[in-house]
N, C-alpha and C. Protein backbone atom coordinates (compact mmCIF):
# COMPACT_ATOMS: atom_id res chain seq x y z
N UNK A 1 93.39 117.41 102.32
CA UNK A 1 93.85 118.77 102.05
C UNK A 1 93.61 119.11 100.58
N UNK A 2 93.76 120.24 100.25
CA UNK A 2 93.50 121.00 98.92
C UNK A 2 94.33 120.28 97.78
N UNK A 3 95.72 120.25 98.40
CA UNK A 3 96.98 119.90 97.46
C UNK A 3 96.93 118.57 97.43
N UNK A 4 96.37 117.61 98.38
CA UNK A 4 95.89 115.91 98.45
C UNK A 4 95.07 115.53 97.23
N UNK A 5 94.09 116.76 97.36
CA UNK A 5 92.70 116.57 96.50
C UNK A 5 92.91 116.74 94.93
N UNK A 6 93.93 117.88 94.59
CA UNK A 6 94.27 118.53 93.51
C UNK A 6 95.51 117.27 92.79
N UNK A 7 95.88 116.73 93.92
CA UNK A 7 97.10 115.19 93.27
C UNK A 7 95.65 114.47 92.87
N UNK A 8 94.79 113.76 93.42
CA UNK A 8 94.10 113.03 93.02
C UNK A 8 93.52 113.09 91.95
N UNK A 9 93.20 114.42 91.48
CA UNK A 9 92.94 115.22 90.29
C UNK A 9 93.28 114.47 88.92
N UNK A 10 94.73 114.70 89.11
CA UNK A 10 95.28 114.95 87.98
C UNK A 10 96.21 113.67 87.90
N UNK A 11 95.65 112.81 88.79
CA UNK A 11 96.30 111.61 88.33
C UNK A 11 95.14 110.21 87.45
N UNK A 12 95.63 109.41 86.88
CA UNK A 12 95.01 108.31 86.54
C UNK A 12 95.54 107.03 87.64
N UNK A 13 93.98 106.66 87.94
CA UNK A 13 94.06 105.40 88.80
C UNK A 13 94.57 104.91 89.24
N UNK A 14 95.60 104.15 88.39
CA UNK A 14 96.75 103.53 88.64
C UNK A 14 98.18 104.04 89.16
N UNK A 15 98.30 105.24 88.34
CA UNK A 15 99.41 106.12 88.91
C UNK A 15 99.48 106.60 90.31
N UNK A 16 97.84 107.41 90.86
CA UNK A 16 97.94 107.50 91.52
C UNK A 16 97.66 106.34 92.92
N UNK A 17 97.07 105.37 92.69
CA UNK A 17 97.04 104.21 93.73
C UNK A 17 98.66 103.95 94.09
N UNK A 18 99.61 103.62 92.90
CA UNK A 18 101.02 103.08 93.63
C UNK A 18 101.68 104.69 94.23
N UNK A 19 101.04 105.84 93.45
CA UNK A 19 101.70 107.24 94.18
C UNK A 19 101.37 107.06 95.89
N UNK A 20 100.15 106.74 96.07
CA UNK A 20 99.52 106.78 97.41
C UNK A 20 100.20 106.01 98.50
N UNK A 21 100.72 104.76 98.14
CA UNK A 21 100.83 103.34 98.85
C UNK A 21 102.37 103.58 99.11
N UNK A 22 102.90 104.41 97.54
CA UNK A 22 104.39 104.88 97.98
C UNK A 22 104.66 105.23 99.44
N UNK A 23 103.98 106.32 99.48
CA UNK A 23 104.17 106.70 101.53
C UNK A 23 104.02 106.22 102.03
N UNK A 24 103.85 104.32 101.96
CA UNK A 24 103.57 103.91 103.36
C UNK A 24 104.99 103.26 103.66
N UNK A 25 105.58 103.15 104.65
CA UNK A 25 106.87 103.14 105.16
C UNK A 25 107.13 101.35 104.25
N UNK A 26 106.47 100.76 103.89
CA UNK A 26 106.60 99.11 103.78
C UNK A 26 106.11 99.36 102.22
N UNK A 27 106.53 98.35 101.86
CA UNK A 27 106.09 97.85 99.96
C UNK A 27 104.87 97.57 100.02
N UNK A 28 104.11 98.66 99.17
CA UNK A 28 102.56 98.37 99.29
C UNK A 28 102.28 96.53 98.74
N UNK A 29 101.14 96.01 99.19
CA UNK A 29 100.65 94.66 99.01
C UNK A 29 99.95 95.50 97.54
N UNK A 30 99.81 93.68 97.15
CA UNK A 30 99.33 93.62 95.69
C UNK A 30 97.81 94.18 95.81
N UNK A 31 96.76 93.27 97.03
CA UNK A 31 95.64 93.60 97.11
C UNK A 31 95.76 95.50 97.15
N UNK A 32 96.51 95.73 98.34
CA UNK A 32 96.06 97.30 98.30
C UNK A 32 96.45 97.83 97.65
N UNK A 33 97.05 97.54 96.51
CA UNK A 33 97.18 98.71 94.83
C UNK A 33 95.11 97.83 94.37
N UNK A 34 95.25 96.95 94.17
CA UNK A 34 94.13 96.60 93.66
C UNK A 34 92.83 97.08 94.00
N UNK A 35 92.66 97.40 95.32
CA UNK A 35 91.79 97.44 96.48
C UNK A 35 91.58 99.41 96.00
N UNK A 36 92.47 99.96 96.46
CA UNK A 36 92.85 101.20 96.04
C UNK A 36 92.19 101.98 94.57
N UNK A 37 93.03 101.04 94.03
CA UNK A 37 92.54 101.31 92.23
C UNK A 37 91.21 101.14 92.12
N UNK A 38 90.52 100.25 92.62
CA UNK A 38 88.95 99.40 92.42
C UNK A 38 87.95 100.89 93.53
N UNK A 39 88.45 101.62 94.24
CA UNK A 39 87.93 102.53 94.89
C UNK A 39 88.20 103.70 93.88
N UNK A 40 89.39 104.34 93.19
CA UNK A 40 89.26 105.06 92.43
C UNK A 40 88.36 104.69 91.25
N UNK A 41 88.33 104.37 90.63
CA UNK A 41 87.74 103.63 89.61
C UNK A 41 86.30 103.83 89.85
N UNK A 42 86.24 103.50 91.09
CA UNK A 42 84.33 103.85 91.26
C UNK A 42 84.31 104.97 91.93
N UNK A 43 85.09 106.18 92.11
CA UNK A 43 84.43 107.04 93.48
C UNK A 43 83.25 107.86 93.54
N UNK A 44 83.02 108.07 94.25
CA UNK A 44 82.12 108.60 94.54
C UNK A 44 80.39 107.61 94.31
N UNK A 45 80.74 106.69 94.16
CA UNK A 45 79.95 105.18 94.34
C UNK A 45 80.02 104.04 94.98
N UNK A 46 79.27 103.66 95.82
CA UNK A 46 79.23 102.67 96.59
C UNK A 46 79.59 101.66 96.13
N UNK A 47 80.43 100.77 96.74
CA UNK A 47 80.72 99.23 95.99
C UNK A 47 80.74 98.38 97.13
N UNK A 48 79.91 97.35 96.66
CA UNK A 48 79.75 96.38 97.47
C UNK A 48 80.46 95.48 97.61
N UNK A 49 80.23 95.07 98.95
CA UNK A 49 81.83 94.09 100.02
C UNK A 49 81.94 92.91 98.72
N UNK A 50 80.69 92.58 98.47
CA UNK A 50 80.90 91.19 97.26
C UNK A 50 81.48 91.57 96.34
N UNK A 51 81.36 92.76 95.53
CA UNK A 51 82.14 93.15 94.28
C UNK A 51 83.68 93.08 94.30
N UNK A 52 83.78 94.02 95.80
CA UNK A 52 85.36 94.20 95.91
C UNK A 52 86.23 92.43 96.39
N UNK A 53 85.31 91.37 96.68
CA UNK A 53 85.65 90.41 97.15
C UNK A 53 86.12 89.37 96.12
N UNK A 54 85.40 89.37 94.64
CA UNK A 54 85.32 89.37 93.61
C UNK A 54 86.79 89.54 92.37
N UNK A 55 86.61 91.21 92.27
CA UNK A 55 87.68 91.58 92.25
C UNK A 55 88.93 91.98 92.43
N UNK A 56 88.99 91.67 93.76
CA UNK A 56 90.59 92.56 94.46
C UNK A 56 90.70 90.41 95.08
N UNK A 57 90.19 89.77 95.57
CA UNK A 57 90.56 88.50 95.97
C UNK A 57 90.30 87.38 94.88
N UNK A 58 89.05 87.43 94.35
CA UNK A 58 88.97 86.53 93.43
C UNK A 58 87.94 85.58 94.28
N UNK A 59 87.07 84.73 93.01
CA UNK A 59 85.86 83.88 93.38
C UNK A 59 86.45 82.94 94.20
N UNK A 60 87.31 82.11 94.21
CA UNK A 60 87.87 80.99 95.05
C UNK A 60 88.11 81.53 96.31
N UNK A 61 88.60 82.81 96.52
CA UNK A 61 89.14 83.18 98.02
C UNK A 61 88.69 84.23 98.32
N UNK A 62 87.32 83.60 99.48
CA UNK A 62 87.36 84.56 99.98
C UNK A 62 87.68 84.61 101.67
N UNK A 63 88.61 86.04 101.64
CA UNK A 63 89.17 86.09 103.28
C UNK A 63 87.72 86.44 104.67
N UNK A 64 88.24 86.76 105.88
CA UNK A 64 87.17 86.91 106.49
C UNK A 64 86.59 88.11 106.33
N UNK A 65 85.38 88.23 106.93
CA UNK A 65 84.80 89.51 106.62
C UNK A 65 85.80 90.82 107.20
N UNK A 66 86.21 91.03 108.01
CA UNK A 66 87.05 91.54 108.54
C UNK A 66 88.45 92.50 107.55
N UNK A 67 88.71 91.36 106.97
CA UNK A 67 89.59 91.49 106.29
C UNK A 67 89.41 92.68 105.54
N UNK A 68 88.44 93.41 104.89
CA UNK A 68 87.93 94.61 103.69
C UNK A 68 88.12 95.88 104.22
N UNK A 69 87.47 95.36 105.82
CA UNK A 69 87.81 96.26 107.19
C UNK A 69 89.11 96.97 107.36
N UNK A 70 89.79 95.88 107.63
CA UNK A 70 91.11 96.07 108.23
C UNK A 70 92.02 97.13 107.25
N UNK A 71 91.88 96.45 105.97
CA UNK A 71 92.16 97.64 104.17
C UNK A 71 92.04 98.92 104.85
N UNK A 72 90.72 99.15 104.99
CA UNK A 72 89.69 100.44 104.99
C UNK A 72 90.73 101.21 105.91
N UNK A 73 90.57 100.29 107.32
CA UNK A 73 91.20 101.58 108.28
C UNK A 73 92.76 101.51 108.07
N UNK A 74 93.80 100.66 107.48
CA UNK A 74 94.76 101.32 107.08
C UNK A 74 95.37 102.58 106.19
N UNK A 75 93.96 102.07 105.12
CA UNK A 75 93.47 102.96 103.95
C UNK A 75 93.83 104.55 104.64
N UNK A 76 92.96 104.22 106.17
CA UNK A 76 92.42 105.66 106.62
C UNK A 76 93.45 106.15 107.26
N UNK A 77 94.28 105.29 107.87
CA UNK A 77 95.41 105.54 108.65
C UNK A 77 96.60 106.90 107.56
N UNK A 78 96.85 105.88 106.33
CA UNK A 78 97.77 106.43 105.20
C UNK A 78 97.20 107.64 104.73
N UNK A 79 95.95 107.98 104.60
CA UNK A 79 95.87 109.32 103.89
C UNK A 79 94.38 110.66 104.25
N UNK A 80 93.50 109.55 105.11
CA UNK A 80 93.08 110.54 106.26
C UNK A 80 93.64 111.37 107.11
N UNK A 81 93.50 112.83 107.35
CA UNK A 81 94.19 113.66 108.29
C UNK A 81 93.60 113.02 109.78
N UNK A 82 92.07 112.98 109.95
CA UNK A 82 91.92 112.02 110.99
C UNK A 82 91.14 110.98 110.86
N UNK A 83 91.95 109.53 111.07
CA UNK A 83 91.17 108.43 110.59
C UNK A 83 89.93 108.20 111.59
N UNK A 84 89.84 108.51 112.51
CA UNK A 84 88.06 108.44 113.08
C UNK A 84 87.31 108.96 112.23
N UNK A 85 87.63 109.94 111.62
CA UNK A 85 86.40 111.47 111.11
C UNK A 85 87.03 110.98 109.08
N UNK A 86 87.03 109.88 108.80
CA UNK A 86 87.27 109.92 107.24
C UNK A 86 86.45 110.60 106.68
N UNK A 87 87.20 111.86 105.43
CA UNK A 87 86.55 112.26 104.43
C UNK A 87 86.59 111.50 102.65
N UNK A 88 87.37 110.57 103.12
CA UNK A 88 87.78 109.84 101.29
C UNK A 88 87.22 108.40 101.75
N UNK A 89 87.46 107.90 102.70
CA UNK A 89 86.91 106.48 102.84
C UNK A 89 86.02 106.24 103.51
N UNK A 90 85.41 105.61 102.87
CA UNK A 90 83.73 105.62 103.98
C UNK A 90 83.12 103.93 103.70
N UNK A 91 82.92 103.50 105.36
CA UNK A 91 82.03 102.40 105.23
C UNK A 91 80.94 102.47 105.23
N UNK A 92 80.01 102.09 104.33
CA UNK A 92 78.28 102.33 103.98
C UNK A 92 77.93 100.72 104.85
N UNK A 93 77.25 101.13 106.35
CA UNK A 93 76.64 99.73 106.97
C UNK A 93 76.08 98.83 106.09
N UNK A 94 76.38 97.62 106.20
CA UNK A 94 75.29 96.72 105.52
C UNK A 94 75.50 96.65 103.83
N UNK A 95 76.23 97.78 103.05
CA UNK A 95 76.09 97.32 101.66
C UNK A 95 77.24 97.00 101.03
N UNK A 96 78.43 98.13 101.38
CA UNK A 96 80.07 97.92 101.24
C UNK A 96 80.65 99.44 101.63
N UNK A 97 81.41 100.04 100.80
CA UNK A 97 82.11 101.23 101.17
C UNK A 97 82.19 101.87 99.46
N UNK A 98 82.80 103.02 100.15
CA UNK A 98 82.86 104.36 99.31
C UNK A 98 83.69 105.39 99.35
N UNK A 99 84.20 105.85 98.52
CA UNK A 99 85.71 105.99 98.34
C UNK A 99 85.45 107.82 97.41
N UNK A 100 85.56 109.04 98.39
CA UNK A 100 85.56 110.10 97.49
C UNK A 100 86.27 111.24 97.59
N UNK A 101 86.26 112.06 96.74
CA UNK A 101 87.59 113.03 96.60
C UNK A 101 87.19 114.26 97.92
C-alpha cells in the first residue's frame, strides 16, 4: 500500500526491519531482523542465496537450502497484501532474491 511504501521511506534499515517484525504476533528471530535488514540494505538488487548465507548465518552454518525459502514466504506472509502475487519480495530462479519498495 501507499502508506506501507511511504513507512519504508522514511525509515532507516534497522528501524524499520524491527518496525516490520513488530507485527508479527511472536518475537521476531535474530536471523529475520538480519535477513530483513540485509534485503533493505540492498533493495532493489539481487542478492545471492550465498551472500545472504554468509551474512545472516555465517561461514560455518550453513542451513538447508530451503531454509532462505521458508524466510521469504513468511517474509511474504507478514507484509505482502497477497503472498502468491509478491510486490516487495521476490525470488530470482537460480541466483537468490530481491527485495523492493
Amino acid at each position: 500500500s501507499e502508506e506501507h511504501t511511504s513507512e519504508l521511506q522514511s525509515r532507516d534499515s534497522n528501524s524499520y526491519a524491527v518496525f516490520c517484525l513488530k507485527k508479527k504476533k511472536n518475537k521476531p528471530e535474530k536471523r529475520e531482523v538480519a535477513l530483513l535488514k540485509l534485503f533493505i540494505d540492498h533493495k532493489n538488487e539481487v542478492v545471492s542465496r550465498e551472500h545472504i548465507l554468509q551474512v545472516v548465518w555465517g561461514y560455518q552454518v550453513y542451513p538447508n537450502t530451503r531454509t532462505i525459502d521458508n524466510f521469504l514466504l513468511n517474509f511474504r506472509k507478514y507484509f505482502e497484501k497477497d503472498s502468491k502475487n509478491p510486490v516487495h519480495f521476490h525470488s530470482i530462479r537460480g541466483i537468490g532474491y530481491k527485495f523492493t519498495e
